[in-house]
C-alpha atoms as a PDB file:
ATOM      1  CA  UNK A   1      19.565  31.477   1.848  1.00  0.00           C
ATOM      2  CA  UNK A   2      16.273  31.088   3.790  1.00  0.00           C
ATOM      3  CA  UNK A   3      16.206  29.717   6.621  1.00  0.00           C
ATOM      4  CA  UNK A   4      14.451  26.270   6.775  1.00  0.00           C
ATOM      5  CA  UNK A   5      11.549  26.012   9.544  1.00  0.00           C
ATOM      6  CA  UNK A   6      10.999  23.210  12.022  1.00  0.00           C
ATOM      7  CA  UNK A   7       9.078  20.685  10.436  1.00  0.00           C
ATOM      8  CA  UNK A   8       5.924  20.283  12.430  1.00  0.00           C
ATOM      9  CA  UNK A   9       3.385  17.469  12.653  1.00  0.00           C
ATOM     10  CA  UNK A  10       0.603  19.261  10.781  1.00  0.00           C
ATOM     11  CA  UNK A  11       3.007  19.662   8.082  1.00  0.00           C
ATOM     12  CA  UNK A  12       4.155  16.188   7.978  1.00  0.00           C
ATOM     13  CA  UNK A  13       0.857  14.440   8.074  1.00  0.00           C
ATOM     14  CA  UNK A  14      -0.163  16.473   4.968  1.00  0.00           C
ATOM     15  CA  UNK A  15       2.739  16.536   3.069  1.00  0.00           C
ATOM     16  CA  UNK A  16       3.033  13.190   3.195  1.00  0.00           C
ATOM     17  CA  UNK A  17      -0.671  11.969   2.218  1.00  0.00           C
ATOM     18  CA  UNK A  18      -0.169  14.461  -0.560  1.00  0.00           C
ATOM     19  CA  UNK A  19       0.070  13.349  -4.238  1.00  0.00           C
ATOM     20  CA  UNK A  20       3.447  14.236  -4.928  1.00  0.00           C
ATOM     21  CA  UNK A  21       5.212  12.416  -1.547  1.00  0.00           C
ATOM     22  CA  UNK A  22       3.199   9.175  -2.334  1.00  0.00           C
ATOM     23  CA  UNK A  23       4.115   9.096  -6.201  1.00  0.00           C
ATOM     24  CA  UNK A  24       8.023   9.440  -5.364  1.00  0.00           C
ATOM     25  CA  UNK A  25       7.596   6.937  -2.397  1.00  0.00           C
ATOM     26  CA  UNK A  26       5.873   4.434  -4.805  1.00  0.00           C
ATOM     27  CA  UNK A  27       7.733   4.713  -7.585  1.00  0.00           C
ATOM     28  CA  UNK A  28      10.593   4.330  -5.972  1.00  0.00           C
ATOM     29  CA  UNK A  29       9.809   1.560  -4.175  1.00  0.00           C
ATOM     30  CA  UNK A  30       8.353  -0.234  -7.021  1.00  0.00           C
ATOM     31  CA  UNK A  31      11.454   0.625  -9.249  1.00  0.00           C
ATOM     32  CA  UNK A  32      13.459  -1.215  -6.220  1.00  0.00           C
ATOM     33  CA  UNK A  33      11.314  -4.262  -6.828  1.00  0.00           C
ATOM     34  CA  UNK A  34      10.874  -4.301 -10.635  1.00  0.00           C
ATOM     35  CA  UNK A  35      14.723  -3.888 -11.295  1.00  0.00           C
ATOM     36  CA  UNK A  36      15.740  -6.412  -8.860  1.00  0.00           C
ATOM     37  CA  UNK A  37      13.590  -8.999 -10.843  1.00  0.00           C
ATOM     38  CA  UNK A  38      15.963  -7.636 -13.248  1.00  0.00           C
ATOM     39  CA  UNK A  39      19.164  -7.907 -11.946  1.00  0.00           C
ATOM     40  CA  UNK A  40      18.491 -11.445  -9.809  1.00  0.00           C
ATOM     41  CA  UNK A  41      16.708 -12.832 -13.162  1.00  0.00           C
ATOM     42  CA  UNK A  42      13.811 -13.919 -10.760  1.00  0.00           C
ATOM     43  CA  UNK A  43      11.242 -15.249 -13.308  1.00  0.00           C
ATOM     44  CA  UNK A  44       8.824 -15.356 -10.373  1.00  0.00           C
ATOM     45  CA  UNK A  45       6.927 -12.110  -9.831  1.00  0.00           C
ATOM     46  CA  UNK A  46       3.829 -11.103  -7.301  1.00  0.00           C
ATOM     47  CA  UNK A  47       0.314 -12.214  -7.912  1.00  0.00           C
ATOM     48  CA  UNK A  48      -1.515  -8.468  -7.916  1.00  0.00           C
ATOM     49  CA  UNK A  49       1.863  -7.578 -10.245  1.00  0.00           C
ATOM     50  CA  UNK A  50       0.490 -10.422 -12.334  1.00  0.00           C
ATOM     51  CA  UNK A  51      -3.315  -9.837 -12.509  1.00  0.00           C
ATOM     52  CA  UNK A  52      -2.329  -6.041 -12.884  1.00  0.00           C
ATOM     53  CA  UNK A  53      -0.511  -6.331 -15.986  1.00  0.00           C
ATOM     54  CA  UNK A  54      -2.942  -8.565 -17.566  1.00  0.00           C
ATOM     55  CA  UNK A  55      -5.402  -6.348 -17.221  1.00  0.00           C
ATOM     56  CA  UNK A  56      -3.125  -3.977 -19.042  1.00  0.00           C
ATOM     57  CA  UNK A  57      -1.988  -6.320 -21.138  1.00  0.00           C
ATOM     58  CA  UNK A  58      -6.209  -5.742 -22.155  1.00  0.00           C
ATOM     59  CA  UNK A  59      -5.331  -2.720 -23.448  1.00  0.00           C
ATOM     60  CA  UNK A  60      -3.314  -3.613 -26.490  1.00  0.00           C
ATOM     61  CA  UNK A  61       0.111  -4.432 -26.656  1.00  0.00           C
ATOM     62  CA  UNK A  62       1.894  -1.413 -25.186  1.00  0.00           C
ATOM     63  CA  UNK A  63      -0.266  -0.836 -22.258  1.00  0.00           C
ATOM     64  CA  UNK A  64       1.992  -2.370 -19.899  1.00  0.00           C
ATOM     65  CA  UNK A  65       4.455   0.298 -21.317  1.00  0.00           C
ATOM     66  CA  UNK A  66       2.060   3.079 -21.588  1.00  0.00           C
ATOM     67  CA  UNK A  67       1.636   2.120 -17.384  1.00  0.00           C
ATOM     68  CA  UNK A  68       5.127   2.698 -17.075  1.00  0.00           C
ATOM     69  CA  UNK A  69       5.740   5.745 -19.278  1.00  0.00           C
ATOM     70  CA  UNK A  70       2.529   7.050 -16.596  1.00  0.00           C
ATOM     71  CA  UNK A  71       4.351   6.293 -13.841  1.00  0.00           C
ATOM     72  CA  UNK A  72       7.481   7.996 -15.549  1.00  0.00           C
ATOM     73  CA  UNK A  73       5.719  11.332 -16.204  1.00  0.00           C
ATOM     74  CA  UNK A  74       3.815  11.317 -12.474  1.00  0.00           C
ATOM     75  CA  UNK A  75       7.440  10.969 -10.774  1.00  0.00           C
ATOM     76  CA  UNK A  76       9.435  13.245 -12.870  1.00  0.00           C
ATOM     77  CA  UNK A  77       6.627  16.173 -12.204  1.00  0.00           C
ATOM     78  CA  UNK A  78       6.401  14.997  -8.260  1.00  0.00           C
ATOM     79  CA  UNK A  79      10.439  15.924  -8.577  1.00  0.00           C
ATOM     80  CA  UNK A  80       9.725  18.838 -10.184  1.00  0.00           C
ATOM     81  CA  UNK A  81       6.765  20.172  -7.647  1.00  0.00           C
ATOM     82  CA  UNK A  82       9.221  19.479  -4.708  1.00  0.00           C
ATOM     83  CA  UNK A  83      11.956  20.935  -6.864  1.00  0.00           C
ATOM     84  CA  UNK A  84      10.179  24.141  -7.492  1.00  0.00           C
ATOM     85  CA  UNK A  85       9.448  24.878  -4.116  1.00  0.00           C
ATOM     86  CA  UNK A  86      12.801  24.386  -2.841  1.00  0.00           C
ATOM     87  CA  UNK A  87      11.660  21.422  -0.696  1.00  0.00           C
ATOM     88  CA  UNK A  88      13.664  18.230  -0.335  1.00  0.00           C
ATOM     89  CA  UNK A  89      11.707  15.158   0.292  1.00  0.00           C
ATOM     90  CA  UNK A  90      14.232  13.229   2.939  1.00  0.00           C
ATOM     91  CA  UNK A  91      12.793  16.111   5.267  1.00  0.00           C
ATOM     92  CA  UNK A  92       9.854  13.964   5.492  1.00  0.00           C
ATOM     93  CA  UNK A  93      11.226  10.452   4.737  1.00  0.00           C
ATOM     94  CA  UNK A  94      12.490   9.737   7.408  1.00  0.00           C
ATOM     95  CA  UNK A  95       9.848  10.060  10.015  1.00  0.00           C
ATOM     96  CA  UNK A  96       7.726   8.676   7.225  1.00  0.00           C
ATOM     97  CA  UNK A  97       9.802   4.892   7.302  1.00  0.00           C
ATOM     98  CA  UNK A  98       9.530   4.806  10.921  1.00  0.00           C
ATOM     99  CA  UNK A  99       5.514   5.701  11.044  1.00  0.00           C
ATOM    100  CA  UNK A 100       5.235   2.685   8.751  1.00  0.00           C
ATOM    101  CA  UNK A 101       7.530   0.688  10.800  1.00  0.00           C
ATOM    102  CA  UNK A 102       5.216   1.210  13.657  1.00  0.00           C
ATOM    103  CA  UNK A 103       2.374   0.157  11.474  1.00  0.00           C
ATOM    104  CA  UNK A 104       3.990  -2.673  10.651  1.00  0.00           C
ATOM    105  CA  UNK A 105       5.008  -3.515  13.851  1.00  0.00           C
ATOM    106  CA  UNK A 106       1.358  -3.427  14.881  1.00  0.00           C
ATOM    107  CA  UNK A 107       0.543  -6.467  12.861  1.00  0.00           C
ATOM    108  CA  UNK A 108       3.278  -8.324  13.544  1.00  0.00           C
ATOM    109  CA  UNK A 109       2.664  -9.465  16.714  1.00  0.00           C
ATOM    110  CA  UNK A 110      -0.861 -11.330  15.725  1.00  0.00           C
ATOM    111  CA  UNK A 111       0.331 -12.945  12.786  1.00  0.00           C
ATOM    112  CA  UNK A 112       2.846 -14.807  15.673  1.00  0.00           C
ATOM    113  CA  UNK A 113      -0.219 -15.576  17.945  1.00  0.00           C
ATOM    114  CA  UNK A 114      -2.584 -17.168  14.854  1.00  0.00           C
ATOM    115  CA  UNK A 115      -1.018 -17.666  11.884  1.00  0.00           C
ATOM    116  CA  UNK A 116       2.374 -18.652  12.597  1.00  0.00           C
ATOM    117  CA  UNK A 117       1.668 -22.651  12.663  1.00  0.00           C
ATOM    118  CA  UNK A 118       0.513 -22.352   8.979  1.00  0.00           C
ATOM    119  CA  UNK A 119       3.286 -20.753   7.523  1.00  0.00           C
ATOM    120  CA  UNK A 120       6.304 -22.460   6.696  1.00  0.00           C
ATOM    121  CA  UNK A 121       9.761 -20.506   5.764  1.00  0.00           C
ATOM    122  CA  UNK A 122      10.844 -18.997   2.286  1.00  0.00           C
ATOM    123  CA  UNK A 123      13.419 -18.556   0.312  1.00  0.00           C
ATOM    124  CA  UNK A 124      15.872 -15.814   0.253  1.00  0.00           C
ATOM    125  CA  UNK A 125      14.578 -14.487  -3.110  1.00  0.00           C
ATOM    126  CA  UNK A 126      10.851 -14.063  -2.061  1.00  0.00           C
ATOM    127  CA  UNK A 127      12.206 -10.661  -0.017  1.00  0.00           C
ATOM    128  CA  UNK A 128      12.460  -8.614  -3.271  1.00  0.00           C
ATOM    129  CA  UNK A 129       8.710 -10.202  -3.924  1.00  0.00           C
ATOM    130  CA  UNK A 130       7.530  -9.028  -0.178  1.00  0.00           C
ATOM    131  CA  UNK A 131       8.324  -5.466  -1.930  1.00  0.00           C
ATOM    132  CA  UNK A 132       6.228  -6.445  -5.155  1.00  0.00           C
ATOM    133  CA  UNK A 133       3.141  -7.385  -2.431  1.00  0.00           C
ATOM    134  CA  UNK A 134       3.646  -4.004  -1.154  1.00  0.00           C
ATOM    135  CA  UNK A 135       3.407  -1.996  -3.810  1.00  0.00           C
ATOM    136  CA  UNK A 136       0.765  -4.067  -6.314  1.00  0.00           C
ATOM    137  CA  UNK A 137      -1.487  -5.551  -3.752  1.00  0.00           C
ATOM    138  CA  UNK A 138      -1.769  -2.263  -1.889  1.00  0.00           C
ATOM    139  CA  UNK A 139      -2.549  -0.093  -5.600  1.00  0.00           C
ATOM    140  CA  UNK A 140      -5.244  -3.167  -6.352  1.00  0.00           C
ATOM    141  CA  UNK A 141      -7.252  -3.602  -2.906  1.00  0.00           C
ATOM    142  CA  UNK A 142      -6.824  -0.340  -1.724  1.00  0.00           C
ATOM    143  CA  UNK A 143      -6.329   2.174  -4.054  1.00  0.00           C
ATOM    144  CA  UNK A 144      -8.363   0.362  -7.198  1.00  0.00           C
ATOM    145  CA  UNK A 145     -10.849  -1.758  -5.079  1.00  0.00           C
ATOM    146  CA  UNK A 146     -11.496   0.394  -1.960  1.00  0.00           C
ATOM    147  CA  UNK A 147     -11.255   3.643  -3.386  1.00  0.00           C
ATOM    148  CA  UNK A 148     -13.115   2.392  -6.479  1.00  0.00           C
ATOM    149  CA  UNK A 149     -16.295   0.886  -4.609  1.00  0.00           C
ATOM    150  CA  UNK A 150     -15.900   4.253  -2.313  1.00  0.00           C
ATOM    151  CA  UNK A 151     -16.550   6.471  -5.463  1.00  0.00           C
ATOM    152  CA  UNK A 152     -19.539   4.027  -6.524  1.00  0.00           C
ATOM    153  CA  UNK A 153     -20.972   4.487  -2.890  1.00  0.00           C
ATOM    154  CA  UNK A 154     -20.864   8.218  -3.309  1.00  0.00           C
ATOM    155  CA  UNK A 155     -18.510   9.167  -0.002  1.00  0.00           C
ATOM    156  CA  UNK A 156     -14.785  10.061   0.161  1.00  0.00           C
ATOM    157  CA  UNK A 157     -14.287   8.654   3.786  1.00  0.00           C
ATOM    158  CA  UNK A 158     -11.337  10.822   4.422  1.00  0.00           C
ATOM    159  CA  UNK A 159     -13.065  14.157   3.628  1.00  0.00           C
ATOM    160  CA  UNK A 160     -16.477  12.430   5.458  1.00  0.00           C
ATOM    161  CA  UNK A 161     -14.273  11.814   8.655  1.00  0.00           C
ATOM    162  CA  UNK A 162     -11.616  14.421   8.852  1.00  0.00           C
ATOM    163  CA  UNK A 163     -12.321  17.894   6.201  1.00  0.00           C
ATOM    164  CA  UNK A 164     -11.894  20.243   8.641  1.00  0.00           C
ATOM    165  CA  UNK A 165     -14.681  21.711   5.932  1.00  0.00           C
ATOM    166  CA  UNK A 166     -17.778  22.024   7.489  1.00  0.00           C
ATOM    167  CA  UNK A 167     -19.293  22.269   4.398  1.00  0.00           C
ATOM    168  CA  UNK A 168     -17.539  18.525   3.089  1.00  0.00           C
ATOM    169  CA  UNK A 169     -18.537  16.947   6.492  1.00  0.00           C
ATOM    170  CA  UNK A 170     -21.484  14.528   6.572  1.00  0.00           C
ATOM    171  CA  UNK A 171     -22.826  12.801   9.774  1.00  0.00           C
ATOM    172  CA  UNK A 172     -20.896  10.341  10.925  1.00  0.00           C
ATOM    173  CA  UNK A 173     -23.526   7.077  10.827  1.00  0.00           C
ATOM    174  CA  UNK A 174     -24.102   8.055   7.438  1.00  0.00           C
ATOM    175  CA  UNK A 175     -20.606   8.174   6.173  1.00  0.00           C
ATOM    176  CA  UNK A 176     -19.981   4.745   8.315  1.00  0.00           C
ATOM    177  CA  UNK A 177     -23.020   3.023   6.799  1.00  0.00           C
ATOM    178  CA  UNK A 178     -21.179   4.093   3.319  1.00  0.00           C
ATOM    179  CA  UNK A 179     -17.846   3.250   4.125  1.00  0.00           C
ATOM    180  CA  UNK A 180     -18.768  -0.040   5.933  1.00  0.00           C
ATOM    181  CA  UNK A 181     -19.404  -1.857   2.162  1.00  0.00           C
ATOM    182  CA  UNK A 182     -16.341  -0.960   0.852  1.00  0.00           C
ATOM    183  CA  UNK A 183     -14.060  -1.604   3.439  1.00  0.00           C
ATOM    184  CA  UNK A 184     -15.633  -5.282   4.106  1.00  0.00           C
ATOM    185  CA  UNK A 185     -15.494  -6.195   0.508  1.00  0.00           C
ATOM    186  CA  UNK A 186     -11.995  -5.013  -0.189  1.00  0.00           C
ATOM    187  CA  UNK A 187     -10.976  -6.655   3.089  1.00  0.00           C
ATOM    188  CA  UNK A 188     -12.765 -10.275   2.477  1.00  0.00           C
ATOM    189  CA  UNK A 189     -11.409  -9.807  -1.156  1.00  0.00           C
ATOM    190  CA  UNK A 190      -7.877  -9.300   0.250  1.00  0.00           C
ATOM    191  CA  UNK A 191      -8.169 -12.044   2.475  1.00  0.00           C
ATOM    192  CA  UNK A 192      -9.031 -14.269   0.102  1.00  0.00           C
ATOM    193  CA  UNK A 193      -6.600 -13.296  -3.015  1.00  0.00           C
ATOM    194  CA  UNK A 194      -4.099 -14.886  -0.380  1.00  0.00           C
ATOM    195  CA  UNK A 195      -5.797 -18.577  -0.343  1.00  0.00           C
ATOM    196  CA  UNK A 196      -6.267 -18.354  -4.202  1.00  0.00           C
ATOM    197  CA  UNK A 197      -4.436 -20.077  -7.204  1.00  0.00           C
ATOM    198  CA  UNK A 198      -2.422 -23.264  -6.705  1.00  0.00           C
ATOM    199  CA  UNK A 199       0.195 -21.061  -5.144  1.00  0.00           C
ATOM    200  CA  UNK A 200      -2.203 -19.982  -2.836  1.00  0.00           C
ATOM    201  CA  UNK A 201      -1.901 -20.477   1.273  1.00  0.00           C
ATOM    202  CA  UNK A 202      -4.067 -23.363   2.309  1.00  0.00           C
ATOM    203  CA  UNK A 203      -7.725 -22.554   3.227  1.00  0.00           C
ATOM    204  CA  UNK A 204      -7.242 -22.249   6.764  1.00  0.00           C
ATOM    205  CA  UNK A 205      -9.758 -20.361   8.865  1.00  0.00           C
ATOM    206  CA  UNK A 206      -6.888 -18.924  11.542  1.00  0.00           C
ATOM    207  CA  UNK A 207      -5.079 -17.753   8.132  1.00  0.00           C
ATOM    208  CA  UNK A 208      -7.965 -16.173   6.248  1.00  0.00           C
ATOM    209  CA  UNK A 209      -9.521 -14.580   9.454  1.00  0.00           C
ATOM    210  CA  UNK A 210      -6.368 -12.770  10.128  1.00  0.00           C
ATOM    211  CA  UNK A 211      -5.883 -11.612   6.365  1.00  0.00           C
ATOM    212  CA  UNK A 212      -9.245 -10.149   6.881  1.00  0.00           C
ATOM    213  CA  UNK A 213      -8.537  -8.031   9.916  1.00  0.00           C
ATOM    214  CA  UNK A 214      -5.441  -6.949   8.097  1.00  0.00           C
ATOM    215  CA  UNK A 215      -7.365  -5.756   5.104  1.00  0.00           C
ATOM    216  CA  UNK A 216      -9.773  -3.987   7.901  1.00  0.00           C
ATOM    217  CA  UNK A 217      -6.722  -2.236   9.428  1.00  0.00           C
ATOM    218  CA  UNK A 218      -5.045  -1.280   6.129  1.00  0.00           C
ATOM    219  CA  UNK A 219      -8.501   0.174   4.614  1.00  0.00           C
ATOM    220  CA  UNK A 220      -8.917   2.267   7.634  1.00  0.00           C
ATOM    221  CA  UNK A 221      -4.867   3.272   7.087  1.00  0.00           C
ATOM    222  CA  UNK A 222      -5.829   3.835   3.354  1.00  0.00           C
ATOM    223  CA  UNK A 223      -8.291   6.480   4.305  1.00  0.00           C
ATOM    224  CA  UNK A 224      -6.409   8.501   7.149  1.00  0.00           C
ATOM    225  CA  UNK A 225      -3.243   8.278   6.030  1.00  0.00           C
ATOM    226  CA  UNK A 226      -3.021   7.591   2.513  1.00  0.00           C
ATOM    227  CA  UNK A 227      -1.429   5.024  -0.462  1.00  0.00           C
ATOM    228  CA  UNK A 228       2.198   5.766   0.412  1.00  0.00           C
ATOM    229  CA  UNK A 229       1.980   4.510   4.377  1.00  0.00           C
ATOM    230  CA  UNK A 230      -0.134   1.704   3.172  1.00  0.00           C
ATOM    231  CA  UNK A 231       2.719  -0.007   0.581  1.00  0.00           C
ATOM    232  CA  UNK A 232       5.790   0.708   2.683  1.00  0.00           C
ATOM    233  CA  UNK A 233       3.938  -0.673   6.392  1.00  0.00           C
ATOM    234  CA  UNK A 234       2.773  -3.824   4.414  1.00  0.00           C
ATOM    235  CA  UNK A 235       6.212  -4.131   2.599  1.00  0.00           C
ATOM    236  CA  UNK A 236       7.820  -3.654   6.174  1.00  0.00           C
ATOM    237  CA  UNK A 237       5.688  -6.070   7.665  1.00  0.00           C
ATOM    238  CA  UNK A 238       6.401  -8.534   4.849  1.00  0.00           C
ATOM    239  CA  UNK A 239      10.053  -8.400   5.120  1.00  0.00           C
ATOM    240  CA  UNK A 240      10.044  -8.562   8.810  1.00  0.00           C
ATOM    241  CA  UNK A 241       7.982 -11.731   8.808  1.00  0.00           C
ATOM    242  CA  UNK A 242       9.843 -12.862   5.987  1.00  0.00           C
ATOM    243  CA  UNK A 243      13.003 -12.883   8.049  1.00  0.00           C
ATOM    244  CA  UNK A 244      11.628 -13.907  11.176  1.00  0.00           C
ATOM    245  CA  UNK A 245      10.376 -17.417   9.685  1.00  0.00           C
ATOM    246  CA  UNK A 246      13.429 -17.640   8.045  1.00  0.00           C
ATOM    247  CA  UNK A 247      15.329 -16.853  11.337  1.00  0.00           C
ATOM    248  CA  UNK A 248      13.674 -20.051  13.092  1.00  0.00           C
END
C-alpha cells in the first residue's frame, strides 16, 4: 500500500477547479435537489431550472433526457478518473464545503445591512429550491452567460490572469478591458432575473443593487476558482439566509 501524501494547497486549489471534482460536486448536488422534488412532490421548481429545460425542451422531445443521460456519462467517467488513480474525492471535500462556506459567509453579512427590509420569510420547502438556485442559476449566468460572452470576447480570464504560462499571459488592461463586458452583463443580467416574472422580488433599487454586486463577486469566483465553488457558496448562502429569515 502506498503511502498517501499530505495534501497541500497547490494540490487542492487545482484539483478542485478541475473538471472531474466539479462534475461529481454538481451532479451530486443537483441529484440532491432534483430527487427531493421527487420525494416531497414539490410541483414548484427554480426559475433558471425552468428556463433551462425549455430551452432543452427546444431540442425535441428527449432533450431534457438526453441532458440527463450527459450528465450521467460526465459523472460516471469523473468516478472513474478518480477511481483510476487511486484518489478518493472526500480528500478534497471537505476543505472544499468550508472554502464555500467562507464565500458564503462573505455575502451574508450585506444582504442583512440592505436587503433585509425587502425580504419577507419562506416556507420550509423553498430550502430544497435554495439548492436548485445553486446549481441552475450558477450553470446559466456563469458558466453559459459569462463563460459564453468570454469566448465571444476572445479571452479566457483565468488563463489571462493566472497561467503561470508566459506564453498564455496577456497584459493585464487588456485582459480587464475584455473581461469587464462580460462580467457586467452577466452580473446586471443576474440581478435582474431576480426582479423578473410575477414571482419575481419587487423592483427595489437596495434589492437589485445588491444582486448586482453579488453577480460581480461570483463572476470574479467563476474565473479563479471555478463552477463547483460557485454552486455550493451560493447554495450555502441561500440556505443560510433561508433559515435566518425564517429564524426571526
Amino acid at each position: 500500500m502506498t503511502k498517501r501524501h499530505p495534501l497541500t494547497l497547490k494540490e487542492y486549489l487545482v484539483r478542485t477547479r478541475g473538471k472531474s471534482f466539479t462534475v461529481i460536486a454538481v451532479v451530486s448536488l443537483l441529484v440532491v435537489y432534483e430527487a427531493g422534488l421527487l420525494i416531497t412532490k414539490e410541483p414548484r421548481r427554480n426559475a433558471a431550472d425552468a428556463i433551462l429545460k425549455r430551452a432543452l425542451a427546444w431540442l425535441g422531445p428527449h432533450g431534457i433526457d438526453g441532458f440527463h443521460g450527459l450528465l450521467l456519462f460526465l459523472f460516471l467517467a469523473a468516478v472513474f478518473y478518480y477511481w483510476r488513480r487511486s484518489r478518493s474525492i472526500s480528500r478534497y471535500f471537505l476543505p472544499f464545503l468550508a472554502e464555500s462556506m467562507v464565500y458564503a459567509a462573505l455575502l451574508s453579512p450585506a444582504v442583512f445591512l440592505v436587503a433585509r427590509p425587502f425580504l419577507a420569510p419562506s416556507a420550509s420547502s423553498d430550502a430544497l429550491l435554495d439548492l436548485g438556485a445553486g446549481v441552475y442559476e450558477e450553470i446559466l449566468f456563469r458558466l453559459l452567460l459569462l463563460r459564453g460572452l468570454s469566448f465571444v470576447f476572445g479571452l479566457d480570464p483565468y488563463t489571462a490572469f493566472f497561467d503561470e504560462d508566459e506564453a498564455h499571459k496577456t497584459s493585464f488592461l487588456h485582459a480587464s478591458a475584455t473581461v469587464l463586458p462580460a462580467v457586467l452583463i452577466s452580473a446586471l443580467a443576474f440581478a435582474a432575473y431576480h426582479h423578473w416574472g410575477a414571482g419575481g422580488d419587487p423592483w427595489l433599487w437596495p434589492l437589485f443593487w445588491f444582486r448586482f454586486v453579488a453577480g460581480l463577486f461570483l463572476a470574479q469566483l467563476f474565473f479563479v476558482r471555478g463552477l463547483a465553488v460557485c454552486v455550493y457558496a451560493h447554495a450555502i448562502y441561500d440556505l443560510m439566509l433561508h433559515f435566518a429569515l425564517n429564524s426571526c
